[in-house]
Structure formats: C-alpha cells, structure tokens
PDB file of N, CA and C in Angstrom:
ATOM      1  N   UNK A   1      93.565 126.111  67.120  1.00  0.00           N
ATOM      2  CA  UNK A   1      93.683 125.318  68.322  1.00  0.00           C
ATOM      3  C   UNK A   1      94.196 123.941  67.910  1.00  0.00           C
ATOM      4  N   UNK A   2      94.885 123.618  68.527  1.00  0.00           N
ATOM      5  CA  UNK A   2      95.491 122.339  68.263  1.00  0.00           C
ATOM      6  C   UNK A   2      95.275 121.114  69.828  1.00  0.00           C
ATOM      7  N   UNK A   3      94.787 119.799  69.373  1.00  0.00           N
ATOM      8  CA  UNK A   3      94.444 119.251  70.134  1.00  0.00           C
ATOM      9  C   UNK A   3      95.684 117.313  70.108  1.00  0.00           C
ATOM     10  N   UNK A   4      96.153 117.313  70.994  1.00  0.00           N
ATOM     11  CA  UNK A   4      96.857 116.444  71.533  1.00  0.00           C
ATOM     12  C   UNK A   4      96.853 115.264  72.302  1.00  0.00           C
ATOM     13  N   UNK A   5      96.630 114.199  71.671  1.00  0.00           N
ATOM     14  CA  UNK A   5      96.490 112.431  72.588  1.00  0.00           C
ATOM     15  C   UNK A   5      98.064 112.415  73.031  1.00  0.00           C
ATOM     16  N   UNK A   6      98.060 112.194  74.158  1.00  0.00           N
ATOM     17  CA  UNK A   6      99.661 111.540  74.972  1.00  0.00           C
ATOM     18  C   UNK A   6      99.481 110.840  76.583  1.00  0.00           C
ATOM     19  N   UNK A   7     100.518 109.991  75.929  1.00  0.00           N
ATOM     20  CA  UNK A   7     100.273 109.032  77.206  1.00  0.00           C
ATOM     21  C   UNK A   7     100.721 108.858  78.151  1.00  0.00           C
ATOM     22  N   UNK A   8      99.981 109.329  79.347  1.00  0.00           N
ATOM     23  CA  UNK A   8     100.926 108.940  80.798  1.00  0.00           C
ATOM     24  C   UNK A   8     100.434 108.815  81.726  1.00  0.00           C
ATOM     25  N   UNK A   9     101.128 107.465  81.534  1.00  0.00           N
ATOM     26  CA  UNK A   9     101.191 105.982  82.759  1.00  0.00           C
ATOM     27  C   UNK A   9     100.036 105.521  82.797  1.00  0.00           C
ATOM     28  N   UNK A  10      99.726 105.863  84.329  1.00  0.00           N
ATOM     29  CA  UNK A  10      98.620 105.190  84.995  1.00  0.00           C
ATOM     30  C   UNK A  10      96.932 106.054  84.603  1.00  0.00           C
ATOM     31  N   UNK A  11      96.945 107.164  83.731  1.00  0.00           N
ATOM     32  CA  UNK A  11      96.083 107.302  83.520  1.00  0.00           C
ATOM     33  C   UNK A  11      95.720 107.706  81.815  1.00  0.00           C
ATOM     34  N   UNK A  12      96.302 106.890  81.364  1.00  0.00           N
ATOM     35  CA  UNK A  12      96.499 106.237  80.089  1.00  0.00           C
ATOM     36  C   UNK A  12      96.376 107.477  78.772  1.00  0.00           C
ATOM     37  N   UNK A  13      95.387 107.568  77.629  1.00  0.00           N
ATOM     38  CA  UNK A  13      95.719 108.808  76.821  1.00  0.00           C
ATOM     39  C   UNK A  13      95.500 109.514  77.356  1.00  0.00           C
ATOM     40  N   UNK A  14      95.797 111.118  77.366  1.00  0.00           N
ATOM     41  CA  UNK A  14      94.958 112.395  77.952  1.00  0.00           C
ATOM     42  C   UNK A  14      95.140 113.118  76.196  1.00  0.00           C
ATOM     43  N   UNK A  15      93.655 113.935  76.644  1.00  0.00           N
ATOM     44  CA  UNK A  15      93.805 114.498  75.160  1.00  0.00           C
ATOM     45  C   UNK A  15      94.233 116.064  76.109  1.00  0.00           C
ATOM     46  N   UNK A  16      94.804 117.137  75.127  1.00  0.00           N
ATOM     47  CA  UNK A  16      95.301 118.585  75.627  1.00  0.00           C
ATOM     48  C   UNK A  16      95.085 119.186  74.727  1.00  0.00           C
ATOM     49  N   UNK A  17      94.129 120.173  74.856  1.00  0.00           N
ATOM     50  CA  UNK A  17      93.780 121.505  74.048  1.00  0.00           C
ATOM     51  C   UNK A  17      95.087 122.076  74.062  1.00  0.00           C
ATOM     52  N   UNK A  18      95.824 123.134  73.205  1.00  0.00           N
ATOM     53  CA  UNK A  18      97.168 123.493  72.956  1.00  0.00           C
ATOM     54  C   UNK A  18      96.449 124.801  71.681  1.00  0.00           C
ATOM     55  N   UNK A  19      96.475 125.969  72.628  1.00  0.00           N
ATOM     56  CA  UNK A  19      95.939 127.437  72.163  1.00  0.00           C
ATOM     57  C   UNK A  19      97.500 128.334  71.729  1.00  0.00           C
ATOM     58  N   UNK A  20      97.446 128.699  70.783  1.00  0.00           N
ATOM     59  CA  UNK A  20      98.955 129.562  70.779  1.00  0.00           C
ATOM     60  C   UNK A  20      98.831 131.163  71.516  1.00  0.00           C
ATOM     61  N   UNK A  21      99.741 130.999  72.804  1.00  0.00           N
ATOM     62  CA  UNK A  21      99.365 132.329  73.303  1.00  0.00           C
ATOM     63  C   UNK A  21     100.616 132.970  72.865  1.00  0.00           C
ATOM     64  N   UNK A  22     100.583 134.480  72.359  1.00  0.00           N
ATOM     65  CA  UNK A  22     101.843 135.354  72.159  1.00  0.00           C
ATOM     66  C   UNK A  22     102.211 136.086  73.057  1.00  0.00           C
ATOM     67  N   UNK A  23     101.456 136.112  73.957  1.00  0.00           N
ATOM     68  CA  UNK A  23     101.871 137.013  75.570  1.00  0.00           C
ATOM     69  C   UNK A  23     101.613 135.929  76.698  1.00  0.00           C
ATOM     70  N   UNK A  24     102.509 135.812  77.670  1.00  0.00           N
ATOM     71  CA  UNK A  24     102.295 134.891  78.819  1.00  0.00           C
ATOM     72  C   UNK A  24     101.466 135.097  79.621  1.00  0.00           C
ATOM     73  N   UNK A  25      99.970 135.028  79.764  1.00  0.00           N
ATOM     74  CA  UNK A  25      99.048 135.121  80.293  1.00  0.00           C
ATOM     75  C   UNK A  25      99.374 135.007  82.286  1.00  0.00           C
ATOM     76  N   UNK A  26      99.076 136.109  82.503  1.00  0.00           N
ATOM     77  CA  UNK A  26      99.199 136.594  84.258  1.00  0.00           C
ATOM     78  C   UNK A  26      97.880 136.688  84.358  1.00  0.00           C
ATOM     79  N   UNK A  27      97.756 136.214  86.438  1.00  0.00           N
ATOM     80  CA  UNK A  27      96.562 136.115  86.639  1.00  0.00           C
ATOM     81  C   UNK A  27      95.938 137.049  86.373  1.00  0.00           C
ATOM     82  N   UNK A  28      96.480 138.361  86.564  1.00  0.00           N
ATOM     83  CA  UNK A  28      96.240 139.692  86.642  1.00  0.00           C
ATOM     84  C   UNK A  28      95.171 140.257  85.222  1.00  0.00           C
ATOM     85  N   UNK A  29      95.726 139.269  83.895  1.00  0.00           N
ATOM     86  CA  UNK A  29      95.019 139.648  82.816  1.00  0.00           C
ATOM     87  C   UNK A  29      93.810 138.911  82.377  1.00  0.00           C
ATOM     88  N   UNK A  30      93.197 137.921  83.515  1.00  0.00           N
ATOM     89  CA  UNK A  30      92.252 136.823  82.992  1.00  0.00           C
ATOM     90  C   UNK A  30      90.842 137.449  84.233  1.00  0.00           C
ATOM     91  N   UNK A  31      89.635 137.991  83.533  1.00  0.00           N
ATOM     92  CA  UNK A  31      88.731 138.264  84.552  1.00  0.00           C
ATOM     93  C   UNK A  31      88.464 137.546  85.358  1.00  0.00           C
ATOM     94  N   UNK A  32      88.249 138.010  86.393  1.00  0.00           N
ATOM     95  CA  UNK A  32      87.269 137.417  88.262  1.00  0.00           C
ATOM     96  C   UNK A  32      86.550 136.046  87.586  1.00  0.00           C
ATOM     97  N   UNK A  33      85.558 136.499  86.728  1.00  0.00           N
ATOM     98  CA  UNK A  33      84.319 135.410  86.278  1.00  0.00           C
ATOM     99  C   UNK A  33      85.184 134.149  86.303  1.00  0.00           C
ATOM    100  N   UNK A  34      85.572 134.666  84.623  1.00  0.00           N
ATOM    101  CA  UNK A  34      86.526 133.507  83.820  1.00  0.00           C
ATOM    102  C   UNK A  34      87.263 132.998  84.213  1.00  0.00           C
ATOM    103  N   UNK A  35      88.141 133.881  85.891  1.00  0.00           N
ATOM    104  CA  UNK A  35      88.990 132.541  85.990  1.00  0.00           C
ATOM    105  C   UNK A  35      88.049 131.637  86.862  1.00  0.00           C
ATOM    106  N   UNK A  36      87.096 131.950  87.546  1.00  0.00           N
ATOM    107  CA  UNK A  36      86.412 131.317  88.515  1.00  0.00           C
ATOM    108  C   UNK A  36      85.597 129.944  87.701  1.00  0.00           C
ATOM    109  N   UNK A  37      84.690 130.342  86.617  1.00  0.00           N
ATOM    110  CA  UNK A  37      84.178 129.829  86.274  1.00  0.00           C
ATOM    111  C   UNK A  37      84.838 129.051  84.667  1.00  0.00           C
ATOM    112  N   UNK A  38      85.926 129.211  84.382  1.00  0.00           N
ATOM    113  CA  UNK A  38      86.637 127.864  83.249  1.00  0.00           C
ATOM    114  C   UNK A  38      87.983 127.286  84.405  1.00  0.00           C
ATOM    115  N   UNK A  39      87.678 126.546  85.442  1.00  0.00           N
ATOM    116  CA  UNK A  39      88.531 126.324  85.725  1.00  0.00           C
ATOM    117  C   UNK A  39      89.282 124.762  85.113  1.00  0.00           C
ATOM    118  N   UNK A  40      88.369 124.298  84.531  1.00  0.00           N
ATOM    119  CA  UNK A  40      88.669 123.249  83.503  1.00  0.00           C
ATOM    120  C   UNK A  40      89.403 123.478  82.148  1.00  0.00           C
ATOM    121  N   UNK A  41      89.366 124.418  81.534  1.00  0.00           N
ATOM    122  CA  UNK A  41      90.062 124.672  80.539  1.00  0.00           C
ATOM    123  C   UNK A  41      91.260 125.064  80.613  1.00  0.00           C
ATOM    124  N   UNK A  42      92.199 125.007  80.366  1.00  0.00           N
ATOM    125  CA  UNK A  42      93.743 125.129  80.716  1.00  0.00           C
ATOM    126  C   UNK A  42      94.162 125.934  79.267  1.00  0.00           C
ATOM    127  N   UNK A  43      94.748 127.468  78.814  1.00  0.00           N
ATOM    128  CA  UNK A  43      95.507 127.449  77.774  1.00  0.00           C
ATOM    129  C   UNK A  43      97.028 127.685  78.593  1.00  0.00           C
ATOM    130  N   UNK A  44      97.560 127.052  77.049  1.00  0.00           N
ATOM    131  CA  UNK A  44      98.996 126.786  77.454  1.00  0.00           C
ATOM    132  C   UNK A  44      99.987 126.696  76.102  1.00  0.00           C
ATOM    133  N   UNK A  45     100.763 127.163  76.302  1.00  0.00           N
ATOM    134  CA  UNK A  45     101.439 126.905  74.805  1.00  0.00           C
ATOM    135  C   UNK A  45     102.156 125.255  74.780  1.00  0.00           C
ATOM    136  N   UNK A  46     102.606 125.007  73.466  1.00  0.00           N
ATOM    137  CA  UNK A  46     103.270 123.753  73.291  1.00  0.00           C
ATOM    138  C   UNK A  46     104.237 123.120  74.383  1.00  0.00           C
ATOM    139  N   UNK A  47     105.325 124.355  75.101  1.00  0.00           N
ATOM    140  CA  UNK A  47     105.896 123.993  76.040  1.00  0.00           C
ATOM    141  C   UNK A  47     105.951 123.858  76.919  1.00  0.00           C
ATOM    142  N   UNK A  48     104.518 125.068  77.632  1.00  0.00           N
ATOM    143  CA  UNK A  48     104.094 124.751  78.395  1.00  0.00           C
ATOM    144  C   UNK A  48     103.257 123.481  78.880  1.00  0.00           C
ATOM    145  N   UNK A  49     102.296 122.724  77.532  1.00  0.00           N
ATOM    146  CA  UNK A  49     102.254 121.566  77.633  1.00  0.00           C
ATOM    147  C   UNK A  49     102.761 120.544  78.179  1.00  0.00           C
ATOM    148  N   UNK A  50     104.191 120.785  77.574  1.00  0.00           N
ATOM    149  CA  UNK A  50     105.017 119.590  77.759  1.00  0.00           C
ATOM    150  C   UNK A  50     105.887 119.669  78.591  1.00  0.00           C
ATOM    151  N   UNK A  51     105.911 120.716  79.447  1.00  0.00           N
ATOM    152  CA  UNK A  51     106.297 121.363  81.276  1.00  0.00           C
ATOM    153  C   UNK A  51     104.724 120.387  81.814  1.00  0.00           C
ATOM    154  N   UNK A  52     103.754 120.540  82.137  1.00  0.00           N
ATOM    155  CA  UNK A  52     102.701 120.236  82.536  1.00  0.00           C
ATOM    156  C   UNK A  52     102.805 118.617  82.474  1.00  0.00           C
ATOM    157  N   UNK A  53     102.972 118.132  81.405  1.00  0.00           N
ATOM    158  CA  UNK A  53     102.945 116.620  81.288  1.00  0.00           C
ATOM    159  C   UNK A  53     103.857 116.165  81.569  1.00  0.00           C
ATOM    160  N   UNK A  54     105.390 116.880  82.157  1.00  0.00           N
ATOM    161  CA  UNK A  54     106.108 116.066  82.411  1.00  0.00           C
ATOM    162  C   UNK A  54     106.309 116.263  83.913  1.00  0.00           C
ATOM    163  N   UNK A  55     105.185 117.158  84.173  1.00  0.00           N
ATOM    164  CA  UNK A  55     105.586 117.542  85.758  1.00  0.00           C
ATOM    165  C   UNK A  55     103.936 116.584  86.548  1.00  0.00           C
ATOM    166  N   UNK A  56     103.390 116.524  85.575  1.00  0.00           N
ATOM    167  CA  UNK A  56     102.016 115.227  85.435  1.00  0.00           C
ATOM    168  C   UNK A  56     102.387 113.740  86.088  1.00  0.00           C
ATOM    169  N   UNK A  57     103.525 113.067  85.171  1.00  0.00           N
ATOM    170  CA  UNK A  57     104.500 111.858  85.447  1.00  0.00           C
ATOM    171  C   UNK A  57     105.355 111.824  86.452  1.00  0.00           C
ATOM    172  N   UNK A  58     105.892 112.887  86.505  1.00  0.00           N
ATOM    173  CA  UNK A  58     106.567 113.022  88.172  1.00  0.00           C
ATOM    174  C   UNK A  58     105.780 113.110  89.445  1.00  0.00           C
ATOM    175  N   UNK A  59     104.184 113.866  89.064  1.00  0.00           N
ATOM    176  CA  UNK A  59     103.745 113.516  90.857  1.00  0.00           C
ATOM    177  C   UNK A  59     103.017 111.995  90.293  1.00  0.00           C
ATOM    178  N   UNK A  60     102.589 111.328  88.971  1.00  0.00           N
ATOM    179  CA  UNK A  60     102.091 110.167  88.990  1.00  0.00           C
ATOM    180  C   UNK A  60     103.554 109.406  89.916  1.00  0.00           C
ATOM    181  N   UNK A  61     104.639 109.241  89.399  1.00  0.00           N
ATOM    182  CA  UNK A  61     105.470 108.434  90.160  1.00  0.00           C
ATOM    183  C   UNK A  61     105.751 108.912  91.318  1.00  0.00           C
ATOM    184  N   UNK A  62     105.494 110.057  92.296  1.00  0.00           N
ATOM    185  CA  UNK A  62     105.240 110.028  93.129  1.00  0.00           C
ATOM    186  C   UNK A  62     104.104 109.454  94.100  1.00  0.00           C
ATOM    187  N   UNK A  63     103.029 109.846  93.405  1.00  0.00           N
ATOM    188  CA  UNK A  63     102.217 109.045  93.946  1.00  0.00           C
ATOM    189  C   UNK A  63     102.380 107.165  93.860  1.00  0.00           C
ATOM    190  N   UNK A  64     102.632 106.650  93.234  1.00  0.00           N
ATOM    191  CA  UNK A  64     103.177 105.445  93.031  1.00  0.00           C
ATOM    192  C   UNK A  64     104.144 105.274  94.393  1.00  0.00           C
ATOM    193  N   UNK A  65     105.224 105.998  94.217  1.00  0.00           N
ATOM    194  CA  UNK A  65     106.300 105.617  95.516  1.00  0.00           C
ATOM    195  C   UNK A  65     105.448 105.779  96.673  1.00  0.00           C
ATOM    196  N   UNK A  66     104.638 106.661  97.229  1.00  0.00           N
ATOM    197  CA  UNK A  66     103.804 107.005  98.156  1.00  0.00           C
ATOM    198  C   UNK A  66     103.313 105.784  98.402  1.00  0.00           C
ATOM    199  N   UNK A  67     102.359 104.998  97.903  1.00  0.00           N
ATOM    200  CA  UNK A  67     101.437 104.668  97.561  1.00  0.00           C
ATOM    201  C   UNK A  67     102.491 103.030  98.429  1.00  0.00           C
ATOM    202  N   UNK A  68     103.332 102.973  97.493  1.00  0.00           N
ATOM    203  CA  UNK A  68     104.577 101.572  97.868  1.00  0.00           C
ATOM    204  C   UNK A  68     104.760 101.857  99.567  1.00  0.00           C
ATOM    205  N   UNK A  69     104.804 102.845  99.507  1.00  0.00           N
ATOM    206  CA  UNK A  69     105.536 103.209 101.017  1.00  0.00           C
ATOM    207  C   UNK A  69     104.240 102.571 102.132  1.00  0.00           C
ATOM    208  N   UNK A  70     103.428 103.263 101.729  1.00  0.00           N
ATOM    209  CA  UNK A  70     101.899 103.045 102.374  1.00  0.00           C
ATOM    210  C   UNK A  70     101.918 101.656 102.557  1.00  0.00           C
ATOM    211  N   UNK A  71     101.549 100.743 101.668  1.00  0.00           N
ATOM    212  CA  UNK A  71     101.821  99.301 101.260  1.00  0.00           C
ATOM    213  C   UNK A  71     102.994  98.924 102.629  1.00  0.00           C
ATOM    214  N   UNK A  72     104.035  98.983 102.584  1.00  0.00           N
ATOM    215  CA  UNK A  72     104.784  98.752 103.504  1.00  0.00           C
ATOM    216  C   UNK A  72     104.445  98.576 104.828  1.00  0.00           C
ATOM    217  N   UNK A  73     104.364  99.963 105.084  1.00  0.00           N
ATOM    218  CA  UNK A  73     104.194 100.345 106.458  1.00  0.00           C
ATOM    219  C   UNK A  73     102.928  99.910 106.672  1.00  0.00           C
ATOM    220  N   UNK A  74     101.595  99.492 105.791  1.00  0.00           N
ATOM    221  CA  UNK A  74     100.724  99.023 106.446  1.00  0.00           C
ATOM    222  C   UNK A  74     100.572  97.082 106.342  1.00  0.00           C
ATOM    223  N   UNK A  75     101.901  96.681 106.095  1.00  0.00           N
ATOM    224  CA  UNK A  75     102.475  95.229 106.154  1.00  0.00           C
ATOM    225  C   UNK A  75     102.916  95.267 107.543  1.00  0.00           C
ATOM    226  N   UNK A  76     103.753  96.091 107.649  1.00  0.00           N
ATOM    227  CA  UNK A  76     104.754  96.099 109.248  1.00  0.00           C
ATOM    228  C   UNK A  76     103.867  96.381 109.920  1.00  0.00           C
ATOM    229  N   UNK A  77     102.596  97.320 110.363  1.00  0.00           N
ATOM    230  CA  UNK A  77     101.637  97.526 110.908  1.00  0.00           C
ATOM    231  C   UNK A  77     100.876  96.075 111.519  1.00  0.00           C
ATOM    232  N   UNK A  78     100.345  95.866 109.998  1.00  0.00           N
ATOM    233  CA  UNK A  78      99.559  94.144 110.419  1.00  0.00           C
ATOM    234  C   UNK A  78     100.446  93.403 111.112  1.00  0.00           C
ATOM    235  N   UNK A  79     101.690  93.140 110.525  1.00  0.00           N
ATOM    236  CA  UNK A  79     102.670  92.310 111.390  1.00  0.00           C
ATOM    237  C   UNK A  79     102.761  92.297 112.880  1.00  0.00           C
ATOM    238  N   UNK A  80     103.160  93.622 113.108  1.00  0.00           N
ATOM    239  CA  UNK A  80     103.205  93.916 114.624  1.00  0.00           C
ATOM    240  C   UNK A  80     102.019  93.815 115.228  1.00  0.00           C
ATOM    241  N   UNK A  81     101.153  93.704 114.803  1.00  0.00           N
ATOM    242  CA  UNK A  81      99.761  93.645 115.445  1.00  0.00           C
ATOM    243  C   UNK A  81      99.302  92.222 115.375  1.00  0.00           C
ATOM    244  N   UNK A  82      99.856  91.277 114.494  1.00  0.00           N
ATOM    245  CA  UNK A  82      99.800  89.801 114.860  1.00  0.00           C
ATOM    246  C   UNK A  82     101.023  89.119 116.175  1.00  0.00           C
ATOM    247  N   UNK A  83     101.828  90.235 115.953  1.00  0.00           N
ATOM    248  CA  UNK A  83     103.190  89.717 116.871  1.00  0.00           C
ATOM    249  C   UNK A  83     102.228  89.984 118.367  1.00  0.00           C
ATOM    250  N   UNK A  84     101.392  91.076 118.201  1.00  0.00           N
ATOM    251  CA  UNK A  84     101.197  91.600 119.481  1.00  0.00           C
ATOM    252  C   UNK A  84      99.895  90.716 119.853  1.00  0.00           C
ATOM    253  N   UNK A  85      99.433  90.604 119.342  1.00  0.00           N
ATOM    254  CA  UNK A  85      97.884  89.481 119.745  1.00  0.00           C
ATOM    255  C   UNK A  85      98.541  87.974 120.479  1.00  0.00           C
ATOM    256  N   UNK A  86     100.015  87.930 119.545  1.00  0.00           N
ATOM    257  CA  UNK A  86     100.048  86.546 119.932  1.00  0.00           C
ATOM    258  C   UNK A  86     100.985  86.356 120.947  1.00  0.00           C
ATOM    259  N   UNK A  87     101.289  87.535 121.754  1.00  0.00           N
ATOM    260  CA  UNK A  87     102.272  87.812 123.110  1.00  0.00           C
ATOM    261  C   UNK A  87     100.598  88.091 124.104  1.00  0.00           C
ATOM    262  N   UNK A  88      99.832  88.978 123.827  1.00  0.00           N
ATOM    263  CA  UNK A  88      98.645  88.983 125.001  1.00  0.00           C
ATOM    264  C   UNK A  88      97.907  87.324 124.908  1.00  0.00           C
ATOM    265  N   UNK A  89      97.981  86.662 123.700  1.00  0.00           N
ATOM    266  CA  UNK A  89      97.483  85.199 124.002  1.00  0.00           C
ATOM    267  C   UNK A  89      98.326  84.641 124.763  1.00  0.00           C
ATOM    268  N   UNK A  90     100.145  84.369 124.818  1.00  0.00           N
ATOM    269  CA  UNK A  90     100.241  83.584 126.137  1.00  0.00           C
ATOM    270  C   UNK A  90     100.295  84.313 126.811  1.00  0.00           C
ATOM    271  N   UNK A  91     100.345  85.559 127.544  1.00  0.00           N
ATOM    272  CA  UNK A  91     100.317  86.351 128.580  1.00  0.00           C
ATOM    273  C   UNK A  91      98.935  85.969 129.165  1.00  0.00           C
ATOM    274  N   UNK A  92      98.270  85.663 128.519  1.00  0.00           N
ATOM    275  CA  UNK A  92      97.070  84.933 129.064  1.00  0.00           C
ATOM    276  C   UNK A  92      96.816  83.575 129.715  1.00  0.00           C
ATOM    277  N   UNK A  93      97.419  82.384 128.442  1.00  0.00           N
ATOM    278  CA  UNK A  93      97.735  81.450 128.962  1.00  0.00           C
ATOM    279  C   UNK A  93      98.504  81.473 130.446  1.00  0.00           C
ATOM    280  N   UNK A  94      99.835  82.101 130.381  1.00  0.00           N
ATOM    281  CA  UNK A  94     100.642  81.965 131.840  1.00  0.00           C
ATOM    282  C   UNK A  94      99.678  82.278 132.989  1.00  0.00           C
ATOM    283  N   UNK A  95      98.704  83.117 132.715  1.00  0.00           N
ATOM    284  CA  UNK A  95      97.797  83.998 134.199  1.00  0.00           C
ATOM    285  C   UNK A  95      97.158  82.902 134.101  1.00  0.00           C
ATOM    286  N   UNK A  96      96.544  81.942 133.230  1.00  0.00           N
ATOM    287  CA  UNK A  96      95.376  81.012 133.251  1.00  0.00           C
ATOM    288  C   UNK A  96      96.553  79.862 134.367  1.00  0.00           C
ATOM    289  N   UNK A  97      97.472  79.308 133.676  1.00  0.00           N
ATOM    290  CA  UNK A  97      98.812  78.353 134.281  1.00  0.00           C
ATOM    291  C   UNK A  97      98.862  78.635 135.699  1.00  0.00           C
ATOM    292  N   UNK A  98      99.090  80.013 135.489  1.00  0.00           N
ATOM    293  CA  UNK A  98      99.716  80.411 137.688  1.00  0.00           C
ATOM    294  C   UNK A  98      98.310  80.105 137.938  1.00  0.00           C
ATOM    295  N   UNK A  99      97.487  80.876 137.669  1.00  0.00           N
ATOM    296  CA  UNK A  99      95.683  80.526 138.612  1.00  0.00           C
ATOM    297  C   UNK A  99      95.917  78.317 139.132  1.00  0.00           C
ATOM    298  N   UNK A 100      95.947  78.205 138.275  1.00  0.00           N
ATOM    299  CA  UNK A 100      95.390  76.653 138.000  1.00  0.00           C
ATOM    300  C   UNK A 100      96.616  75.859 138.796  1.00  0.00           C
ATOM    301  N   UNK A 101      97.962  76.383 138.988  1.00  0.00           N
ATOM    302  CA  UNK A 101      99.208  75.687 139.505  1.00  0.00           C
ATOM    303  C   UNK A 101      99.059  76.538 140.966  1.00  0.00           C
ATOM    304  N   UNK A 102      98.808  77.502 141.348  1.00  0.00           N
ATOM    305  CA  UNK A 102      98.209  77.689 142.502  1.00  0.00           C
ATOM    306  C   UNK A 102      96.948  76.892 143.036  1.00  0.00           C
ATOM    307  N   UNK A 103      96.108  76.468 142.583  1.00  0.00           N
ATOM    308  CA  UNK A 103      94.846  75.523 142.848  1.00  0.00           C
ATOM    309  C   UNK A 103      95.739  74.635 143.120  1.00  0.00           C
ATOM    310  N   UNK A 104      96.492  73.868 142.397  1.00  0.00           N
ATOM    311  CA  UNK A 104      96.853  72.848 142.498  1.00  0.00           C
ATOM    312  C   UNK A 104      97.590  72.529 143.707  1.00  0.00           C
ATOM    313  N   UNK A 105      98.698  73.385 144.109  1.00  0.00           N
ATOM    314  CA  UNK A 105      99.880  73.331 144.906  1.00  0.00           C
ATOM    315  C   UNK A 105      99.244  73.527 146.703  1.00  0.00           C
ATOM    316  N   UNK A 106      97.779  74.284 146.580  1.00  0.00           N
ATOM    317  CA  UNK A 106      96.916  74.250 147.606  1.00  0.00           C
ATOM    318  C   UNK A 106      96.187  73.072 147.733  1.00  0.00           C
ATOM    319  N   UNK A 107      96.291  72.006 147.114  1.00  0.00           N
ATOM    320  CA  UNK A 107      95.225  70.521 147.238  1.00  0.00           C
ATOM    321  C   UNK A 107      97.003  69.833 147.426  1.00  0.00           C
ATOM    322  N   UNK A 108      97.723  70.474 146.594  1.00  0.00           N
ATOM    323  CA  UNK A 108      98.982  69.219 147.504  1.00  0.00           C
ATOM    324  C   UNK A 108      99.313  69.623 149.152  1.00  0.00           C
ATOM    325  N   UNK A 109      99.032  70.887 149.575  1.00  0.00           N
ATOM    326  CA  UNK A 109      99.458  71.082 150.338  1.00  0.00           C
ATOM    327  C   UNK A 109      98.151  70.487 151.614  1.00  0.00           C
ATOM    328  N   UNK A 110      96.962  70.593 151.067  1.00  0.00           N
ATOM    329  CA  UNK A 110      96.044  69.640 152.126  1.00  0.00           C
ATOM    330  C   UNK A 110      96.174  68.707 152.352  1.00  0.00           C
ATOM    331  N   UNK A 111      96.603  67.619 151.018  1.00  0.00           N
ATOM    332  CA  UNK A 111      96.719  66.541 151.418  1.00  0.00           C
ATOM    333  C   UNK A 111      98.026  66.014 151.620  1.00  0.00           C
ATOM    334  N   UNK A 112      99.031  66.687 151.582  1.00  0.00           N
ATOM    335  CA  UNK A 112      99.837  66.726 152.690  1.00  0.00           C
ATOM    336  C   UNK A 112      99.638  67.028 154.174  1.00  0.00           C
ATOM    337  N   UNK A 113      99.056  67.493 154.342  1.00  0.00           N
ATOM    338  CA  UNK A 113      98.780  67.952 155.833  1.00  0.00           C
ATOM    339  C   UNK A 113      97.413  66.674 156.290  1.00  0.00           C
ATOM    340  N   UNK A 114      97.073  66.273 155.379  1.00  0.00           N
ATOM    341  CA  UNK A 114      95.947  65.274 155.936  1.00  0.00           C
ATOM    342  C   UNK A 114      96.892  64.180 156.035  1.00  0.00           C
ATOM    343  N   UNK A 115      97.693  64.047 155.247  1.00  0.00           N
ATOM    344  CA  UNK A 115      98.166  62.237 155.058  1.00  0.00           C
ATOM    345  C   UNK A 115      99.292  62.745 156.347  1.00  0.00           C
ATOM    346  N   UNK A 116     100.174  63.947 156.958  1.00  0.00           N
ATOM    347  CA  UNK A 116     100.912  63.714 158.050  1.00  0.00           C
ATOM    348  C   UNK A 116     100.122  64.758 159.302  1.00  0.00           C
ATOM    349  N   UNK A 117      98.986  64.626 159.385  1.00  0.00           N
ATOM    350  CA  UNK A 117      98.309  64.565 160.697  1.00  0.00           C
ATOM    351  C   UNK A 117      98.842  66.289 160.405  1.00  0.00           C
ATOM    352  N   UNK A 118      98.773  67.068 160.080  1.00  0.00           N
ATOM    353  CA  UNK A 118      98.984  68.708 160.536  1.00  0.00           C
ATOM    354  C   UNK A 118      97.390  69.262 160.258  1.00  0.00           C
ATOM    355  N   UNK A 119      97.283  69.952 161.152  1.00  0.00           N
ATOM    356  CA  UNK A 119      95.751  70.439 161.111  1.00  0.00           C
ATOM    357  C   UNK A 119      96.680  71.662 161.654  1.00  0.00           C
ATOM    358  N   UNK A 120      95.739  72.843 160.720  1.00  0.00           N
ATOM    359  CA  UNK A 120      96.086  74.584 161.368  1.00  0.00           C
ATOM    360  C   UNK A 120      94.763  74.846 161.914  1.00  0.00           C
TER     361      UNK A 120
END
C-alpha cells in the first residue's frame, strides 16, 4: 500500500491510500456489507488517484466560482433593497407633504373667506 500527501487548494494536504488493483474493480465484485459499510476507504490505482485529485480541484474551483457568484448577487440583492427602502422613505415623506399641504391650503382657504366676508 502506498500512501500519498498532495496538495489541493483550499483544503490544504490530503493524505491518499493508493492500493495496486490488477483488475478494475465493478460494483458488481465488492459485497452488499463492504460496500455499505467502508464507505470511507477509497481503493484506486495511481491514476486513478490522480483522475480523482484532479477532478477534486475542478469542483474546488467550482465551488469557488459559485461561491463569487453568490457574493455578487447577494451585493446586488442588498443594493436593491437599500435602493428600495429609500424610494418607500420618500414615498412616505410626499403622503406625509400632500396630508400637511392639504391642512394647510384648507386654513388659507378659511381665512380667505373670513378676511372677504364669504361664509358657505
């Protein structure tokens, strides 16, 4: 058995057991138990190894791009959701404005009608 430190990326050494198989092991030839119960142990030959670890680094940098993308879209997310708080704040202000410029335009209009004698 041969055992293997190699490094990749984001989850720094991995060690790999590396068993020499002379027949390509099918599910078909590994018992019910054993495969159920070693599902941690992996044999694999050398190349298969190094199929495994390099197909390891490709979903790590996938996950990475994922991960960027996420990041993004949950920037533009917050964004739009500050854009949007701060359109219902004056949409507020203006309803508060008309309320209060209606009050108002009803006390000019009394005392207009008081200062030229109109009574309804």
């Amino acid at each position: 058995m041969l055992r293997l430190l190699i490094e990749t990326g984001a989850r720094g050494l991995v060690e790999v057991r590396v068993d020499r198989v002379t027949h390509p092991v099918v599910a078909d030839d590994i018992p019910e138990p054993a495969r159920e119960g070693a599902g941690y142990k992996i044999v694999a030959t050398r190349q298969q190894s190094a199929d495994m670890l390099e197909r390891i680094r490709e979903l790590e940098q996938d996950n990475r791009r994922v991960r960027e993308m996420m990041d993004v879209e949950s920037q533009r997310v917050t964004l739009f959701r500050h854009r949007e708080l701060r359109v219902q704040r004056e949409l507020r202000h203006i309803l508060r404005f008309r309320f209060y410029d209606r009050i108002r335009i009803a006390r000019l209009e009394a005392c207009a009608r008081r200062q030229l004698g109109y009574h309804s």
